[in-house]
C-alpha atoms as a PDB file:
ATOM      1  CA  UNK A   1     105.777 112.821 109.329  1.00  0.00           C
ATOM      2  CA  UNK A   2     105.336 110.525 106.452  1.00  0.00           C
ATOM      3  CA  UNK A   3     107.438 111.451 103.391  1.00  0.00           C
ATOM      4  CA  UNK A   4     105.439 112.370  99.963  1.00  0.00           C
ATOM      5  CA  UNK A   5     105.825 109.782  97.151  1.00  0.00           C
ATOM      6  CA  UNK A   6     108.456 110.414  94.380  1.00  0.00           C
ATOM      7  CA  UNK A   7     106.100 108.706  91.471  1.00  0.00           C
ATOM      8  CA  UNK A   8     105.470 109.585  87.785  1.00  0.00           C
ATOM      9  CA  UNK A   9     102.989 112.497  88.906  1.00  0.00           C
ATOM     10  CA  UNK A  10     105.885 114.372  90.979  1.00  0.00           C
ATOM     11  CA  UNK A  11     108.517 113.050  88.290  1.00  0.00           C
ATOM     12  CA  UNK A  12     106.447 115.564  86.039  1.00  0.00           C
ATOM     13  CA  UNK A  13     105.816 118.289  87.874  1.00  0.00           C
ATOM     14  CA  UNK A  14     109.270 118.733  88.788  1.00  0.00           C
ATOM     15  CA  UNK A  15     110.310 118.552  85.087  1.00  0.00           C
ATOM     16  CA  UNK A  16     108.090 120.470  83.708  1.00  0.00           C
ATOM     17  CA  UNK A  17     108.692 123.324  85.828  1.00  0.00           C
ATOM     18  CA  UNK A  18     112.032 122.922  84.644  1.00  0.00           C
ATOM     19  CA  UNK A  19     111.649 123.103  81.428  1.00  0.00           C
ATOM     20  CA  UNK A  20     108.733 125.190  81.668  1.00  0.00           C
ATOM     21  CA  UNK A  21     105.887 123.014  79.886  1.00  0.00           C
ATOM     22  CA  UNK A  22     101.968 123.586  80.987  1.00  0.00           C
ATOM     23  CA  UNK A  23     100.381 120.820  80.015  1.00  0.00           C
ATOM     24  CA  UNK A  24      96.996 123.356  79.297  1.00  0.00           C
ATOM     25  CA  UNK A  25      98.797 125.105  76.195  1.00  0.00           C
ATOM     26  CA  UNK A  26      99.021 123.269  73.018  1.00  0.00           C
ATOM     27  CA  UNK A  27     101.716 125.415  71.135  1.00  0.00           C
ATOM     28  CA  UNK A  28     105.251 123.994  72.995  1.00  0.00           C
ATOM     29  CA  UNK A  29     107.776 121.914  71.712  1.00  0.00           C
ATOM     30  CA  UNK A  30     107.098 119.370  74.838  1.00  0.00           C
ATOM     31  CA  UNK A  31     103.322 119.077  74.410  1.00  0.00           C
ATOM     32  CA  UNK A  32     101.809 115.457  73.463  1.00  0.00           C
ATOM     33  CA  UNK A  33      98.815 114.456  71.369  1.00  0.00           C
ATOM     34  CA  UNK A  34      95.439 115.820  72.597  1.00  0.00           C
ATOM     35  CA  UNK A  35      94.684 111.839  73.873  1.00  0.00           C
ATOM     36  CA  UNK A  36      97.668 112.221  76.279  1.00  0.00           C
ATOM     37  CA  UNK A  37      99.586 115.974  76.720  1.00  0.00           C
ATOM     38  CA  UNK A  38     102.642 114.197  78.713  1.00  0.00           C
ATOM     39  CA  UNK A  39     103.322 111.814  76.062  1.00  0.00           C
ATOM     40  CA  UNK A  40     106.767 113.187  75.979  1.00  0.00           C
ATOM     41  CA  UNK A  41     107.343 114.421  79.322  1.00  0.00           C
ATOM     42  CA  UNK A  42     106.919 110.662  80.488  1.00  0.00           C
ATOM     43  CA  UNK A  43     109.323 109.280  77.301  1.00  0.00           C
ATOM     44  CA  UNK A  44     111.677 111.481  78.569  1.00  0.00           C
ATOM     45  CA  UNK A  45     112.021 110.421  82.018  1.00  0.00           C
ATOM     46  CA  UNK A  46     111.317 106.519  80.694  1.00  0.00           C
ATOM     47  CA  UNK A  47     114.231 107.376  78.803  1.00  0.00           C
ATOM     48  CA  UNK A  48     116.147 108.685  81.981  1.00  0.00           C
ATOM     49  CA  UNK A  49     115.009 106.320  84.359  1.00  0.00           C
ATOM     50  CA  UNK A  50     116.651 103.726  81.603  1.00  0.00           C
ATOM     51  CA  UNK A  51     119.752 105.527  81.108  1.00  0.00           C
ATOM     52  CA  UNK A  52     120.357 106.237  84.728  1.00  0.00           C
ATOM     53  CA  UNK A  53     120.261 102.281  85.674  1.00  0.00           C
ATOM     54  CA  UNK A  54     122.288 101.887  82.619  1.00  0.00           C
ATOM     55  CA  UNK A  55     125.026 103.431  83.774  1.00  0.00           C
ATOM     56  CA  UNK A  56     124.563 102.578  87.363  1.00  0.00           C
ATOM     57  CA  UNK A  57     124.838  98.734  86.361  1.00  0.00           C
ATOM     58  CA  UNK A  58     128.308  99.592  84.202  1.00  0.00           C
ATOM     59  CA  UNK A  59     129.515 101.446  86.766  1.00  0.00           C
ATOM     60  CA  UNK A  60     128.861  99.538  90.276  1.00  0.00           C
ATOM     61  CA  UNK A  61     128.351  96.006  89.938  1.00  0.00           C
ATOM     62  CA  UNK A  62     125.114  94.053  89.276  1.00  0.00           C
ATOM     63  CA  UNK A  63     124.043  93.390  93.044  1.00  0.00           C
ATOM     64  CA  UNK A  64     122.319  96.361  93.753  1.00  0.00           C
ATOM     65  CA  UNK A  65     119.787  95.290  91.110  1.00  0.00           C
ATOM     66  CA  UNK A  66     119.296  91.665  91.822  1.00  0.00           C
ATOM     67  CA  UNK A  67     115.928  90.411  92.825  1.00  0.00           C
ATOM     68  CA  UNK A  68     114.526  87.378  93.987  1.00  0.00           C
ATOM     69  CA  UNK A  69     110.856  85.613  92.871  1.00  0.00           C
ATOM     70  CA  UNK A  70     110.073  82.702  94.645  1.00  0.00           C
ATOM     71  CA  UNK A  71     107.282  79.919  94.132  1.00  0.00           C
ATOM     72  CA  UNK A  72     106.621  76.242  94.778  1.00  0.00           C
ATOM     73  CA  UNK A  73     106.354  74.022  91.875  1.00  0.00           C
ATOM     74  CA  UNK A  74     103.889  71.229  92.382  1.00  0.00           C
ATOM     75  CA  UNK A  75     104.717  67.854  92.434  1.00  0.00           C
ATOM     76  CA  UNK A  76     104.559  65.974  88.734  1.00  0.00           C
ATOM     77  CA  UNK A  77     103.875  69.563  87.032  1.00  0.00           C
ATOM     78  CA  UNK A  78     106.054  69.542  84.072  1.00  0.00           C
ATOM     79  CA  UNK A  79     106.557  73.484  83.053  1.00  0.00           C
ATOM     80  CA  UNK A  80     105.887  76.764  84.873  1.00  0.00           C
ATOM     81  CA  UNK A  81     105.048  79.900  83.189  1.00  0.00           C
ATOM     82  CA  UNK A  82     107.032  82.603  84.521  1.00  0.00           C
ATOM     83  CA  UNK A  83     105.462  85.919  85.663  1.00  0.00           C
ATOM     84  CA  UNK A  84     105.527  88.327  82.630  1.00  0.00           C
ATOM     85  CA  UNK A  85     108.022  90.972  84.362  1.00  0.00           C
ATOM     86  CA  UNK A  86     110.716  87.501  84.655  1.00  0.00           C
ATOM     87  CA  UNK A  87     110.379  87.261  80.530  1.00  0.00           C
ATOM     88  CA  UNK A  88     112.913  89.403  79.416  1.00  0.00           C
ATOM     89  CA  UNK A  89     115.214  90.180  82.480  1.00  0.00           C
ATOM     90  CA  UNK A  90     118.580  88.068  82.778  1.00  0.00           C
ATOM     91  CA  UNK A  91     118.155  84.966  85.267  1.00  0.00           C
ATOM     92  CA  UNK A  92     121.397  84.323  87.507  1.00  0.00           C
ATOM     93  CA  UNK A  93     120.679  81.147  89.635  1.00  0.00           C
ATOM     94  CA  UNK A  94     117.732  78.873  90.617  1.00  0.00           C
ATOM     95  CA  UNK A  95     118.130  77.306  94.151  1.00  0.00           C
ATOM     96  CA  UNK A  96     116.115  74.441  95.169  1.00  0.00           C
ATOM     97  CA  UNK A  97     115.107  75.539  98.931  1.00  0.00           C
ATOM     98  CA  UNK A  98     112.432  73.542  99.732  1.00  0.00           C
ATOM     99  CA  UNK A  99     114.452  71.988 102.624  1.00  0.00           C
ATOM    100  CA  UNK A 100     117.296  74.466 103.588  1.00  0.00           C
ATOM    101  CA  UNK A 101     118.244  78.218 102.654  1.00  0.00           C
ATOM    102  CA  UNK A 102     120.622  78.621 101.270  1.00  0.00           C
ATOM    103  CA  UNK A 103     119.326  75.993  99.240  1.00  0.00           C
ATOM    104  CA  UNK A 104     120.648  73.642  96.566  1.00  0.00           C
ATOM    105  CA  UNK A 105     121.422  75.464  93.475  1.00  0.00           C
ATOM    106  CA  UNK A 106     119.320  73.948  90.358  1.00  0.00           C
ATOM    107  CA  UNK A 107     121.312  72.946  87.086  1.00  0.00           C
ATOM    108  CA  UNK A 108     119.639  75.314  83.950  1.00  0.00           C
ATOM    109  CA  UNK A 109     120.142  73.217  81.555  1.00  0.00           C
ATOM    110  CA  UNK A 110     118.385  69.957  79.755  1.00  0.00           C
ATOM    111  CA  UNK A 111     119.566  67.875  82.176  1.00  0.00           C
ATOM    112  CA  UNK A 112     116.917  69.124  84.337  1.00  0.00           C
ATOM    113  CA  UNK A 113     115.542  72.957  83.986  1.00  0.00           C
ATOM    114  CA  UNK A 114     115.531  74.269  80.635  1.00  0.00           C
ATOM    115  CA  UNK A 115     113.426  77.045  78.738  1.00  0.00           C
ATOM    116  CA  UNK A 116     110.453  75.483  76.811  1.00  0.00           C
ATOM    117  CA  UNK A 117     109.794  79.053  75.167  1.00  0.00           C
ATOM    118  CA  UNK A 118     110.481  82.598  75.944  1.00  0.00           C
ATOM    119  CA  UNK A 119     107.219  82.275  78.736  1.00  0.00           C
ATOM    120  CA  UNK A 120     107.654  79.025  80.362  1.00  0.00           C
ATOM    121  CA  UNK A 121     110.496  76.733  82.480  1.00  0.00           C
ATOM    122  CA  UNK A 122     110.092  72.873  82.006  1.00  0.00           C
ATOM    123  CA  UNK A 123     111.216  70.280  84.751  1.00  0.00           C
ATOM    124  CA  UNK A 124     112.701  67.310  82.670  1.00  0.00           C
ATOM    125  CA  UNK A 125     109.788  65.098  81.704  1.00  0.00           C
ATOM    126  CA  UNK A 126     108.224  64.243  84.411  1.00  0.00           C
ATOM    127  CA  UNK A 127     108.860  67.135  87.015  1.00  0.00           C
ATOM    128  CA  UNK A 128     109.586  67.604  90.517  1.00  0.00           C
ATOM    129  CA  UNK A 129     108.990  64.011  92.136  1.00  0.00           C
ATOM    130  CA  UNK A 130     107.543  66.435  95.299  1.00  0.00           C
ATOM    131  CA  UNK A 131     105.833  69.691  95.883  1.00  0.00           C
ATOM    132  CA  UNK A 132     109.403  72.224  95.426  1.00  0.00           C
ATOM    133  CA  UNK A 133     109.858  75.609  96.797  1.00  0.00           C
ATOM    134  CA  UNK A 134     112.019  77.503  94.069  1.00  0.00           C
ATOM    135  CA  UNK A 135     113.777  80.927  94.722  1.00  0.00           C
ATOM    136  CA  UNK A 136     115.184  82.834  91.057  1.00  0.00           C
ATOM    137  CA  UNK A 137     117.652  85.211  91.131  1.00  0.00           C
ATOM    138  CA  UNK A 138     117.271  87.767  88.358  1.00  0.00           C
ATOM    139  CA  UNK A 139     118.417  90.922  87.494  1.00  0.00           C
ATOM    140  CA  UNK A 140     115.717  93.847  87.916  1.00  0.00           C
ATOM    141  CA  UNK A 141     115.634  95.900  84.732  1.00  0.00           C
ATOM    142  CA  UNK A 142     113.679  99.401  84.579  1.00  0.00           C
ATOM    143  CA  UNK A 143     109.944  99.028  84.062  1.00  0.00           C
ATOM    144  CA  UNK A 144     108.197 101.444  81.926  1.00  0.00           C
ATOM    145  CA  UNK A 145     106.346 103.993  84.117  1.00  0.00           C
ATOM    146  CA  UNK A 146     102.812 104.466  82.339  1.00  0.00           C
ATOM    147  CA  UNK A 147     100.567 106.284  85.362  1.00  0.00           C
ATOM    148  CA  UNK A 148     100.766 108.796  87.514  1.00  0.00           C
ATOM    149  CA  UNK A 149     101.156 106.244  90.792  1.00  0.00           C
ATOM    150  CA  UNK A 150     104.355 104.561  89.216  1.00  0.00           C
ATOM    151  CA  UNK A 151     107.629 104.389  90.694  1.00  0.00           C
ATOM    152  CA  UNK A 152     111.214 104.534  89.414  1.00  0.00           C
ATOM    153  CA  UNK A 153     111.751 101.395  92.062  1.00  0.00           C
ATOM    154  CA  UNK A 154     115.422 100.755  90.776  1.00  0.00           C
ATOM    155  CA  UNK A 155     116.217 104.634  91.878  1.00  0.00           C
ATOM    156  CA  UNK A 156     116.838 105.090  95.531  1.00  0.00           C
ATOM    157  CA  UNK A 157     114.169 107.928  96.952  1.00  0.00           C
ATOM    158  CA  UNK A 158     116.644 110.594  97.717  1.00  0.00           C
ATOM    159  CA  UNK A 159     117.969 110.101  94.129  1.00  0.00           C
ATOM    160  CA  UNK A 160     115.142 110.690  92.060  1.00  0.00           C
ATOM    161  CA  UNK A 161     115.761 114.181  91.656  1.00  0.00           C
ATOM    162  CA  UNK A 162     118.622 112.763  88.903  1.00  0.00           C
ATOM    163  CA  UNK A 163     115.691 111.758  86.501  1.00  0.00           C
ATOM    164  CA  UNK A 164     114.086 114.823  86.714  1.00  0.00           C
ATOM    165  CA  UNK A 165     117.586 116.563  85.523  1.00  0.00           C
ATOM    166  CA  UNK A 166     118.304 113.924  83.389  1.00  0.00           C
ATOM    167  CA  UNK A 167     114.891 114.154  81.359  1.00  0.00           C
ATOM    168  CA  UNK A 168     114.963 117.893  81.328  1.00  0.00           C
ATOM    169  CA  UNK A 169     118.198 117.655  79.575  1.00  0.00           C
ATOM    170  CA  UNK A 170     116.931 115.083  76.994  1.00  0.00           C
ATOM    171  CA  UNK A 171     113.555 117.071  76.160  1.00  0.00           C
ATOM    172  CA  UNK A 172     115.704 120.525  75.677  1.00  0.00           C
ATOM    173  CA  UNK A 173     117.504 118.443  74.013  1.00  0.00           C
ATOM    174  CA  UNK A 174     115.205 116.935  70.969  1.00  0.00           C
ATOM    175  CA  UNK A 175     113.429 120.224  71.040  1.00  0.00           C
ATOM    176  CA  UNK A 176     117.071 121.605  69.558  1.00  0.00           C
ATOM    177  CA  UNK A 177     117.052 124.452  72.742  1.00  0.00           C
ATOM    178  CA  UNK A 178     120.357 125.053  74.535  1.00  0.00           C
ATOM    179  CA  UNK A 179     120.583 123.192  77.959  1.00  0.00           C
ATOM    180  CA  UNK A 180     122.329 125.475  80.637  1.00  0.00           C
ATOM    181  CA  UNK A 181     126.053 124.182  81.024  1.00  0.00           C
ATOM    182  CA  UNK A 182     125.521 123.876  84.710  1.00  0.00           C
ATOM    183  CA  UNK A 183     122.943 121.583  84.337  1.00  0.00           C
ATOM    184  CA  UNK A 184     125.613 119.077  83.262  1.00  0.00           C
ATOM    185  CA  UNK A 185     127.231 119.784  86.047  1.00  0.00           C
ATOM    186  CA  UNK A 186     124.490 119.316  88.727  1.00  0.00           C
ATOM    187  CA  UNK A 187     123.757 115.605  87.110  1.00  0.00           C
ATOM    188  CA  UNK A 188     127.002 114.513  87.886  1.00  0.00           C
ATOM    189  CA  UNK A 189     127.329 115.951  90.963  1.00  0.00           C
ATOM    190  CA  UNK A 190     123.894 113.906  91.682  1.00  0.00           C
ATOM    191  CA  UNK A 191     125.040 111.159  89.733  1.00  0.00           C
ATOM    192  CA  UNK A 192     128.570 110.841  91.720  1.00  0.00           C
ATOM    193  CA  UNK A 193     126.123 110.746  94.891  1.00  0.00           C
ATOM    194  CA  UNK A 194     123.875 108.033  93.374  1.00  0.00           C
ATOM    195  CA  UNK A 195     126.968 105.752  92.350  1.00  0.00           C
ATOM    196  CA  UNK A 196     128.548 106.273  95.654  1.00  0.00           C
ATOM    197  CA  UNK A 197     125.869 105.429  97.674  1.00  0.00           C
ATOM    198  CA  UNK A 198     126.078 102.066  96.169  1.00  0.00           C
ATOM    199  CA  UNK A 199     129.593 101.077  97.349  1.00  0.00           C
ATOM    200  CA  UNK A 200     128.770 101.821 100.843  1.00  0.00           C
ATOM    201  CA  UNK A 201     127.662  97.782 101.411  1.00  0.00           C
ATOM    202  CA  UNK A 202     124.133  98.617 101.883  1.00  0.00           C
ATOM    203  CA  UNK A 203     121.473  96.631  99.922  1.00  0.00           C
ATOM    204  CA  UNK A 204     118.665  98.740  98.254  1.00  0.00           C
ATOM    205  CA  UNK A 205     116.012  95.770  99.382  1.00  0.00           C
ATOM    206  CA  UNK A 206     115.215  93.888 102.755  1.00  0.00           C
ATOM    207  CA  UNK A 207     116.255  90.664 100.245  1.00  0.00           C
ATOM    208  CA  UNK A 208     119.284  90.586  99.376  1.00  0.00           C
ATOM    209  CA  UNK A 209     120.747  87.036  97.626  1.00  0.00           C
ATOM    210  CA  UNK A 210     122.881  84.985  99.559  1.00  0.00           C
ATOM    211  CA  UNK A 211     126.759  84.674  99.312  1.00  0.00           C
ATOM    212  CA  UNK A 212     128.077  82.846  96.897  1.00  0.00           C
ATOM    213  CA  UNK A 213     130.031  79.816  97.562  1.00  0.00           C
ATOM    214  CA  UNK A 214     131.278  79.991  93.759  1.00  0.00           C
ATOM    215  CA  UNK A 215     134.946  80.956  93.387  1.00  0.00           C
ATOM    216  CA  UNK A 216     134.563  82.507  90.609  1.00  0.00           C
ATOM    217  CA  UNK A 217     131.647  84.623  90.739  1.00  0.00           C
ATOM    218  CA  UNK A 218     133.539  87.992  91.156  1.00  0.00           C
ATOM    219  CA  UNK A 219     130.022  89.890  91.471  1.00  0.00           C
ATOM    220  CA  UNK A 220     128.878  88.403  94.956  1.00  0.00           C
ATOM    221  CA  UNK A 221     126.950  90.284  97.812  1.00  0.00           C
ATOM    222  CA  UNK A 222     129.453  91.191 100.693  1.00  0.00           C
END
């Protein structure tokens, strides 16, 4: 039997029971402009969903976030613009791996790659002298969940039910009402769970990035 989806539509259903908002009356503390009525139902858990990878990256290691994009760049093509969700996220390696994988790592810097603005990579002057298949390793960062078919894609399935704790707390929270002390203790108990789950050696995609042959890269996948 195929399991339901965990998206921004059952994000605020379970949260709003919790904190018992109806979206259809206008008079609670939790209610959003007439335009949109889970305006801040969905800042809260955009705020949790944030705060939650936060912590997870301080806490266990970068790895379990790292992604990969791959692409060829053409032959003579001097700059590539980068796919908006690579813009503002943290780039840890290039790898040339047009003949071999692991490939050859690319040097980011003027010497060869280097950022021509905040959108787009330039090749030296000239670029590639052939057709080059580039992988990018780059650290995932949370993306804003906006409709009701969005995912919290850095949050493990069976974890989810953190947000919806974690929000709750934050919109009792700016409302100024009292959160139940053992709220505070069912988020860490989830939390603990979450965090653990990541030291058990298993990656949280079917692409992991390779080994690294560096020395002194203390954050590699094992």
């Amino acid at each position: 039997m195929p399991r339901g989806r965990r998206d921004l539509a059952w994000l605020r259903s379970r949260m709003s029971w919790r904190i018992d908002f109806n979206e259809g009356q206008t008079d609670q503390a939790f209610t959003g402009p007439s335009a949109d009525t889970n305006k801040w139902i969905d800042d809260c858990l955009n705020e949790a969903y944030e705060y939650e990878v936060n912590e997870a990256l301080l806490n266990c290691g970068r790895r379990w976030f790292r992604r990969v994009h791959e692409f060829t760049w053409g032959s003579g093509n001097v700059t590539y613009v980068v796919p908006e969700y690579l813009m503002e996220v943290p780039i840890e390696r290039m790898t040339d791996i047009t003949d071999r994988d692991p490939g050859l790592e690319l040097d980011f810097d003027v010497t060869v790659i280097q950022w021509k603005d905040s959108e787009t990579l330039q090749w030296g002057t000239a670029g590639p002298g052939r057709d080059t298949n580039v992988r990018i390793e780059y650290l995932a960062t949370p993306l804003q969940m906006v409709v009701e078919g969005d995912e919290p894609d850095l949050i493990p399935y069976r974890f989810r039910w953190l947000l919806v704790w974690r929000a709750a707390v934050i919109a009792l929270t700016v409302a100024d009402q009292a959160v139940p002390p053992i709220w505070s203790v069912h988020i860490r108990a989830l939390q603990s769970q979450f965090h653990s789950s990541l030291s058990k050696g298993h990656p949280m995609v079917n692409d992991p990035p390779v080994i690294s042959s560096d020395p002194y890269d203390y954050d590699v996948w094992y």
